[in-house]
PDB file of N, CA and C in Angstrom:
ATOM      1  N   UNK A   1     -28.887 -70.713 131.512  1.00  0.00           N
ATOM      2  CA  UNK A   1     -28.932 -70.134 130.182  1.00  0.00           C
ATOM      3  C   UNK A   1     -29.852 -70.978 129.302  1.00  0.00           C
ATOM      4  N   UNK A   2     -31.166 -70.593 128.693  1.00  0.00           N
ATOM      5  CA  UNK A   2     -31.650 -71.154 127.914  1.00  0.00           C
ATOM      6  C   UNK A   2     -31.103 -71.126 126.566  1.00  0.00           C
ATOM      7  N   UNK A   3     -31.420 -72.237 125.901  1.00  0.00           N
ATOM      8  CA  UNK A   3     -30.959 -72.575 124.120  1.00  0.00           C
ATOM      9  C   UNK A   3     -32.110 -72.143 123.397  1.00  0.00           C
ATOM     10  N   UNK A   4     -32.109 -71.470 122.527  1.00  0.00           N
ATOM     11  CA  UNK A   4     -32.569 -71.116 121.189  1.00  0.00           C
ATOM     12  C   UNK A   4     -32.990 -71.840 120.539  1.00  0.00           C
ATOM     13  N   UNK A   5     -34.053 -72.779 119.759  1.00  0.00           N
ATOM     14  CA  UNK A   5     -33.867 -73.709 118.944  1.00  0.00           C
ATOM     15  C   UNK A   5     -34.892 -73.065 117.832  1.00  0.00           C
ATOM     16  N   UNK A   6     -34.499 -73.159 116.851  1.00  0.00           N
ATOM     17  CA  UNK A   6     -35.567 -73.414 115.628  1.00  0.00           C
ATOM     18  C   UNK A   6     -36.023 -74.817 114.914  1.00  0.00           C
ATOM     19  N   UNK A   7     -36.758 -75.617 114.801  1.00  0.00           N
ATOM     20  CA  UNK A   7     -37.147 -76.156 114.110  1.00  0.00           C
ATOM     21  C   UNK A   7     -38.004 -76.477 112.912  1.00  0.00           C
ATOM     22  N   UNK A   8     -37.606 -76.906 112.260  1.00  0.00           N
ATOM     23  CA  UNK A   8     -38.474 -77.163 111.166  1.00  0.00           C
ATOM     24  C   UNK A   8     -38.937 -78.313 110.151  1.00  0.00           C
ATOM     25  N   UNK A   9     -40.095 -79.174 109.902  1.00  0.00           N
ATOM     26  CA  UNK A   9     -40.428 -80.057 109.486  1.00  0.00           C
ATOM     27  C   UNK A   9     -41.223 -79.784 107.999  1.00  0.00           C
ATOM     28  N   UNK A  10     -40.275 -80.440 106.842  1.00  0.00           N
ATOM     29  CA  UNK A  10     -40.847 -80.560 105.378  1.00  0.00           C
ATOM     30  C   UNK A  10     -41.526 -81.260 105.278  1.00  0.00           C
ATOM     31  N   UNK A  11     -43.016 -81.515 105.145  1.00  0.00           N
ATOM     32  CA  UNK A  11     -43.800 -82.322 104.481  1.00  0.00           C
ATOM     33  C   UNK A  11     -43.480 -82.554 103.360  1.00  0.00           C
ATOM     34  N   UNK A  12     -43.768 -83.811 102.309  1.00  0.00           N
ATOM     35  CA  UNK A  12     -43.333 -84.107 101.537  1.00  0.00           C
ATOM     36  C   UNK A  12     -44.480 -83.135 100.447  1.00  0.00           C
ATOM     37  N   UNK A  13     -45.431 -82.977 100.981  1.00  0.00           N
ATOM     38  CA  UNK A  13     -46.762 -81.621  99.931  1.00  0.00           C
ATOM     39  C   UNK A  13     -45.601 -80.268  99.686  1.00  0.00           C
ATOM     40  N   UNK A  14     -44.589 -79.953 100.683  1.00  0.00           N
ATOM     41  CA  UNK A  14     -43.777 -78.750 100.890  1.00  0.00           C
ATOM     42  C   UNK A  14     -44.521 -77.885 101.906  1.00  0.00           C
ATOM     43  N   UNK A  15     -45.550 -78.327 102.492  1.00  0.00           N
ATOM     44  CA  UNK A  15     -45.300 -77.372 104.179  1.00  0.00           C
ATOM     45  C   UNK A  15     -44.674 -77.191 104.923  1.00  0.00           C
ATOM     46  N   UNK A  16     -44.090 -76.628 105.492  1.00  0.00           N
ATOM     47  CA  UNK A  16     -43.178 -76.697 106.131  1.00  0.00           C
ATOM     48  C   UNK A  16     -43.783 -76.276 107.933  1.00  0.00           C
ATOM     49  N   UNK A  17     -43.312 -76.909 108.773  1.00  0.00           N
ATOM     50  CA  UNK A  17     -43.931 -76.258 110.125  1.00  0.00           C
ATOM     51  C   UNK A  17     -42.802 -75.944 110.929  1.00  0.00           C
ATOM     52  N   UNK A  18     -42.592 -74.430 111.443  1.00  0.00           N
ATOM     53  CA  UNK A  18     -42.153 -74.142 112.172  1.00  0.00           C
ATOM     54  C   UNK A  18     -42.012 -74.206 113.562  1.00  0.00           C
ATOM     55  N   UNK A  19     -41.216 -74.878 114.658  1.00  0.00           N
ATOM     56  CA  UNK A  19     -41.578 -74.213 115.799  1.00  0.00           C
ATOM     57  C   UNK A  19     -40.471 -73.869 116.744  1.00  0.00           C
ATOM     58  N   UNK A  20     -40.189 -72.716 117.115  1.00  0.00           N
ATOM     59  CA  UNK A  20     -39.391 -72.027 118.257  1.00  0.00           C
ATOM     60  C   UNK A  20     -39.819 -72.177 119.321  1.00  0.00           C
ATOM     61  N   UNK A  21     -38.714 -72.579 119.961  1.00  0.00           N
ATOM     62  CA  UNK A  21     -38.251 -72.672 121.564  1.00  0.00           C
ATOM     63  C   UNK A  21     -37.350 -72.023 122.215  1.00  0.00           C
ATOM     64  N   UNK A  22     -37.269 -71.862 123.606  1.00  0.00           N
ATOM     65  CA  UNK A  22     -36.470 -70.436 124.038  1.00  0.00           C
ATOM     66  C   UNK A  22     -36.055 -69.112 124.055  1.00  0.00           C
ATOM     67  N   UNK A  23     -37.204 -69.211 123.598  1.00  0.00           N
ATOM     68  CA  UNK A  23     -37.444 -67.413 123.325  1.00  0.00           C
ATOM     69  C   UNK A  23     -38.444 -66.807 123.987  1.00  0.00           C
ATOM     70  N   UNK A  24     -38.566 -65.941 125.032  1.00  0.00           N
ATOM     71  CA  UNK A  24     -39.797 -65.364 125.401  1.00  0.00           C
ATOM     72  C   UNK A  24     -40.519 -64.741 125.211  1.00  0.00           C
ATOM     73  N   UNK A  25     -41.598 -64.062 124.940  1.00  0.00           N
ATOM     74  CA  UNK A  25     -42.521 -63.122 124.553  1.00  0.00           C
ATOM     75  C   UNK A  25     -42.595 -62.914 123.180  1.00  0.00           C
ATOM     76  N   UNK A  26     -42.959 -61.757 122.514  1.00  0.00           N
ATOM     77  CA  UNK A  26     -43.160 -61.544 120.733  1.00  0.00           C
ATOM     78  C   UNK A  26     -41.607 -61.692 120.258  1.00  0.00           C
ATOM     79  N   UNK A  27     -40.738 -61.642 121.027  1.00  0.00           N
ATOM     80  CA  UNK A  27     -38.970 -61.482 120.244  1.00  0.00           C
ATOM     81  C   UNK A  27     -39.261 -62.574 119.289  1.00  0.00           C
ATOM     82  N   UNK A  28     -40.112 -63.872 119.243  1.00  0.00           N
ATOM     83  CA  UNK A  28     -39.862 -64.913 118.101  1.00  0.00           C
ATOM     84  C   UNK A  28     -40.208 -64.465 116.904  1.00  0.00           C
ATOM     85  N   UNK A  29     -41.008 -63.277 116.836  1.00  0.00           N
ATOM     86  CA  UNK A  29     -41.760 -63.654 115.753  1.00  0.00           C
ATOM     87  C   UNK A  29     -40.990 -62.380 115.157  1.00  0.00           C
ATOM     88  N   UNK A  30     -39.701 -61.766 115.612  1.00  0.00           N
ATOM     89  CA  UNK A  30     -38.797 -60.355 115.215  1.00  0.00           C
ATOM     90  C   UNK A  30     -37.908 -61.920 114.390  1.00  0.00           C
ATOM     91  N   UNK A  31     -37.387 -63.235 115.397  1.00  0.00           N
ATOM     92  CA  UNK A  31     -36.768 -63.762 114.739  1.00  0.00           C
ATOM     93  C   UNK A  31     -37.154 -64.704 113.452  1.00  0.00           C
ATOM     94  N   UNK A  32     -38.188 -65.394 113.657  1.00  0.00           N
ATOM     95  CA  UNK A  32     -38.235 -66.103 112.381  1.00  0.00           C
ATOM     96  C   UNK A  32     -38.696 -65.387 111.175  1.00  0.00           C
ATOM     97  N   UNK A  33     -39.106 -63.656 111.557  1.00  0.00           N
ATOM     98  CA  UNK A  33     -39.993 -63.044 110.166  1.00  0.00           C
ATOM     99  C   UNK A  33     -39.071 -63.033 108.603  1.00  0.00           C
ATOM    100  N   UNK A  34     -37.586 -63.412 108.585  1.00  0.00           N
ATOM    101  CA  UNK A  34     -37.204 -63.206 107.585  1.00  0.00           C
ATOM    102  C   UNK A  34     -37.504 -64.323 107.001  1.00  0.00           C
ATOM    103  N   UNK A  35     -37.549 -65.649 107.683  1.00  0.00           N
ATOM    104  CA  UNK A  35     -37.426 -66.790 107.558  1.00  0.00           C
ATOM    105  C   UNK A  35     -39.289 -67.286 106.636  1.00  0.00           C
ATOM    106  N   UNK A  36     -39.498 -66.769 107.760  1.00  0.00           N
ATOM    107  CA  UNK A  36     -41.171 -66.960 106.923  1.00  0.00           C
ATOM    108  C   UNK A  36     -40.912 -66.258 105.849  1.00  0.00           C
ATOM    109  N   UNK A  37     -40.011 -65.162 105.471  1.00  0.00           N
ATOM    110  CA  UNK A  37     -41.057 -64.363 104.166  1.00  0.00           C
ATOM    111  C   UNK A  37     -40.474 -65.104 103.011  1.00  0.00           C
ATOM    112  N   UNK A  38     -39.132 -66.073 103.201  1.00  0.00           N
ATOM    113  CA  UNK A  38     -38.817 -66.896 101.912  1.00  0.00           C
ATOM    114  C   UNK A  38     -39.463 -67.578 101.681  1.00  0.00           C
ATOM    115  N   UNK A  39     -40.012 -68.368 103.182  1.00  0.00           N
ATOM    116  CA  UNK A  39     -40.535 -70.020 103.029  1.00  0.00           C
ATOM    117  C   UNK A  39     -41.783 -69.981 102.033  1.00  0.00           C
ATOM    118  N   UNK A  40     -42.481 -68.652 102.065  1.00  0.00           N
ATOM    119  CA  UNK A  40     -43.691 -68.059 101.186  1.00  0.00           C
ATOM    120  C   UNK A  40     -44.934 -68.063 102.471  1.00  0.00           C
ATOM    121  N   UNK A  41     -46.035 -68.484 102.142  1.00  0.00           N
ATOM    122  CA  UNK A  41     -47.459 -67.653 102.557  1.00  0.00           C
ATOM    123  C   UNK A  41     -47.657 -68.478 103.698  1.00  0.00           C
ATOM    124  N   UNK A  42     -47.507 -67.896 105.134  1.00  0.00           N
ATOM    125  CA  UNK A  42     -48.522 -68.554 106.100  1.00  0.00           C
ATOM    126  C   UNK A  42     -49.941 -68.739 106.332  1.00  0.00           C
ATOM    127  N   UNK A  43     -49.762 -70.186 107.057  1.00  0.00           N
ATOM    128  CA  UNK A  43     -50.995 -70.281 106.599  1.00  0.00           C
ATOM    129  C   UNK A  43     -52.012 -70.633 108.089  1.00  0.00           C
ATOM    130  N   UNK A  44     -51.194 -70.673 109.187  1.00  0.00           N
ATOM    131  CA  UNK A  44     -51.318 -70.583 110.689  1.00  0.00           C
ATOM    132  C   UNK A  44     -50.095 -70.283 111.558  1.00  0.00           C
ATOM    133  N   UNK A  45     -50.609 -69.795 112.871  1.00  0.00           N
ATOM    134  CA  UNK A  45     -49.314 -69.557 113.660  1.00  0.00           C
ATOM    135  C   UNK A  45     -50.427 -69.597 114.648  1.00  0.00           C
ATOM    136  N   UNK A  46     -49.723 -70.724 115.435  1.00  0.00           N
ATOM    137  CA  UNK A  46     -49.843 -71.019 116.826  1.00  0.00           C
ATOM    138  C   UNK A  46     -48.942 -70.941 117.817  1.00  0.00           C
ATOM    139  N   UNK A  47     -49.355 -69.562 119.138  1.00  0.00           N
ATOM    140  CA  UNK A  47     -48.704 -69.131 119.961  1.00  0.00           C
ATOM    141  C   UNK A  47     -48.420 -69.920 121.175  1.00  0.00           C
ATOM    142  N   UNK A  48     -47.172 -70.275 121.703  1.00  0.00           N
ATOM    143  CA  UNK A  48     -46.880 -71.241 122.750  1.00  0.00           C
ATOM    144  C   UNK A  48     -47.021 -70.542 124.154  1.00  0.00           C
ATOM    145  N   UNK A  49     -46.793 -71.354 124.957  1.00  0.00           N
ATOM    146  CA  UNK A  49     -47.434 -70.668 126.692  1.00  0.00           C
ATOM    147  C   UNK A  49     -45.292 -69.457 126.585  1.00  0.00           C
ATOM    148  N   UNK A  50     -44.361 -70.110 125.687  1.00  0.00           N
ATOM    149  CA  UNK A  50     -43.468 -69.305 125.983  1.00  0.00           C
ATOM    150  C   UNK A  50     -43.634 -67.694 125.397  1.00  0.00           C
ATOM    151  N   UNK A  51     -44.193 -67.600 124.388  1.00  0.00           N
ATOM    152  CA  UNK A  51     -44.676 -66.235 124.320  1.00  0.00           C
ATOM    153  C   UNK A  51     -45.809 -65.289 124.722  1.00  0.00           C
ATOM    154  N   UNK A  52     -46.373 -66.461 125.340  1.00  0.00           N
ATOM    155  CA  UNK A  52     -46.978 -65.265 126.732  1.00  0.00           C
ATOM    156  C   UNK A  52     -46.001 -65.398 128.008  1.00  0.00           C
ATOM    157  N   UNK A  53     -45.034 -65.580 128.139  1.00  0.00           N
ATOM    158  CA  UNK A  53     -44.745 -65.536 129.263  1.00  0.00           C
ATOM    159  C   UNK A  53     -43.306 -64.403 128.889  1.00  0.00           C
ATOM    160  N   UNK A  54     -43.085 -63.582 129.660  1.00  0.00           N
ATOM    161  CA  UNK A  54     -42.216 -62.072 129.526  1.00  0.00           C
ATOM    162  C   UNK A  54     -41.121 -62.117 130.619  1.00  0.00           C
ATOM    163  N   UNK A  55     -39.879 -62.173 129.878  1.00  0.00           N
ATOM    164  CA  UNK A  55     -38.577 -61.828 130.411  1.00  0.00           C
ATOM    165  C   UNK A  55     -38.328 -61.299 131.949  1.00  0.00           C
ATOM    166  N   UNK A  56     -38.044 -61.882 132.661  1.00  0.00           N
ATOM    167  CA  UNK A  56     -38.197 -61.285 134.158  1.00  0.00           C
ATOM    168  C   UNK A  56     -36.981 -60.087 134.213  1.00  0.00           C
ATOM    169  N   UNK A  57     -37.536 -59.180 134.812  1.00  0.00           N
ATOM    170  CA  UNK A  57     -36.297 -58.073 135.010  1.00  0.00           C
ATOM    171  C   UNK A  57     -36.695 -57.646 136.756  1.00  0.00           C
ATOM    172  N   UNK A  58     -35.472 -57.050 137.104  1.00  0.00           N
ATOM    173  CA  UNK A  58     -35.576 -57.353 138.464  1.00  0.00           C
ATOM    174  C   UNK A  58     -34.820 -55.793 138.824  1.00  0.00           C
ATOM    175  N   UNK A  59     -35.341 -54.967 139.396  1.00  0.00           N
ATOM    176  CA  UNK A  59     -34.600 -53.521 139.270  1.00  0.00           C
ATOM    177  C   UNK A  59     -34.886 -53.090 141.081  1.00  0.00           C
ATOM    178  N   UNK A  60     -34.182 -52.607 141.890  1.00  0.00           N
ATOM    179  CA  UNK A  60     -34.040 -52.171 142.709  1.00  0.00           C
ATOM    180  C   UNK A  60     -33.596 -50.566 142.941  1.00  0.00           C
ATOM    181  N   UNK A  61     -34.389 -50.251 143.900  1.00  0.00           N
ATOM    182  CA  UNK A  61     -34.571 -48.684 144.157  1.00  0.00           C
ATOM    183  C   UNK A  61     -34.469 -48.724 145.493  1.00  0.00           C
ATOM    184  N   UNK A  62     -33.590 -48.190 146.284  1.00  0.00           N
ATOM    185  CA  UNK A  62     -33.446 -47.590 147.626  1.00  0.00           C
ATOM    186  C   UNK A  62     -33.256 -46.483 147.567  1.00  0.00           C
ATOM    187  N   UNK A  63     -34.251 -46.464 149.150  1.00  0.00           N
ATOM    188  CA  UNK A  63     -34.011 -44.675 148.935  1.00  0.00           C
ATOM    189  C   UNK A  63     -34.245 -44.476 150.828  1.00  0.00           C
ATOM    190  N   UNK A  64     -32.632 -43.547 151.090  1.00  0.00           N
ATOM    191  CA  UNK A  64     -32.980 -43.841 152.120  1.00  0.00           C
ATOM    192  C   UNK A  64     -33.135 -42.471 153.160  1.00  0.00           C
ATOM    193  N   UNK A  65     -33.856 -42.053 153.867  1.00  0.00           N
ATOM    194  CA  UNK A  65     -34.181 -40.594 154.486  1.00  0.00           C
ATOM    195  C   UNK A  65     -33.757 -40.519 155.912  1.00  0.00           C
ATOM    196  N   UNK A  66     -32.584 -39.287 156.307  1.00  0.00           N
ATOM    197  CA  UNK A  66     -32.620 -39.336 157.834  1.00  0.00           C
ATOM    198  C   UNK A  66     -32.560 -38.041 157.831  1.00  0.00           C
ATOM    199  N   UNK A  67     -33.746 -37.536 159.273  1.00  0.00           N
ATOM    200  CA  UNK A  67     -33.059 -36.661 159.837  1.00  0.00           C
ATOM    201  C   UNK A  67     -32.975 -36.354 160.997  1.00  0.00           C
ATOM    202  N   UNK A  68     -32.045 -35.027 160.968  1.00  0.00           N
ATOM    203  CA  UNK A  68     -31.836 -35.106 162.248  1.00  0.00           C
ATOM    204  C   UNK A  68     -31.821 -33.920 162.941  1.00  0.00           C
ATOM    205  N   UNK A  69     -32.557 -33.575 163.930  1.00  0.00           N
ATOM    206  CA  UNK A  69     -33.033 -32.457 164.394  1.00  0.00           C
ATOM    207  C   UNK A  69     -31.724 -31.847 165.475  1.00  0.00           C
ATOM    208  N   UNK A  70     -31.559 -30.649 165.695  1.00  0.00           N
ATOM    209  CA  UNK A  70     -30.792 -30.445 166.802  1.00  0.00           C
ATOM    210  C   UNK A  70     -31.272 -29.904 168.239  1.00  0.00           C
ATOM    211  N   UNK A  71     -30.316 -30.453 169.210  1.00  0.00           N
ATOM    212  CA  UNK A  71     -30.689 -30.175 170.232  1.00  0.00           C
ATOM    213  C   UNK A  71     -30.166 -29.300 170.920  1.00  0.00           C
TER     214      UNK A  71
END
């Protein structure tokens, strides 16, 4: 089970830098958008190797055919 983390660092100017961990693909940026729109105006966003990388899903399909002729 991966952890969630948000972090965040106040410069003493009031920048603030965000960065999320454990989250895969665009879902981060569904989570921190409320968060940015208080903090006020971005001013970069740099994408980590975890949001290019996409949720593995794993789905199986059998399918199975007999027949049978008579004799």
């Amino acid at each position: 089970m991966n952890m969630e983390t948000l972090e965040f660092i106040i410069y003493p100017d009031g920048r603030v830098k965000e960065t999320v961990t454990g989250i895969m693909g665009s879902s981060c940026q569904e989570v921190t958008a409320a968060i940015e729109a208080q903090l006020g105006k971005v001013l970069s966003n740099e994408k980590t190797s975890q949001y290019y990388n996409q949720p593995v899903t794993q789905s199986t399909k059998a399918t199975n055919q007999a027949s049978f002729s008579d004799w």
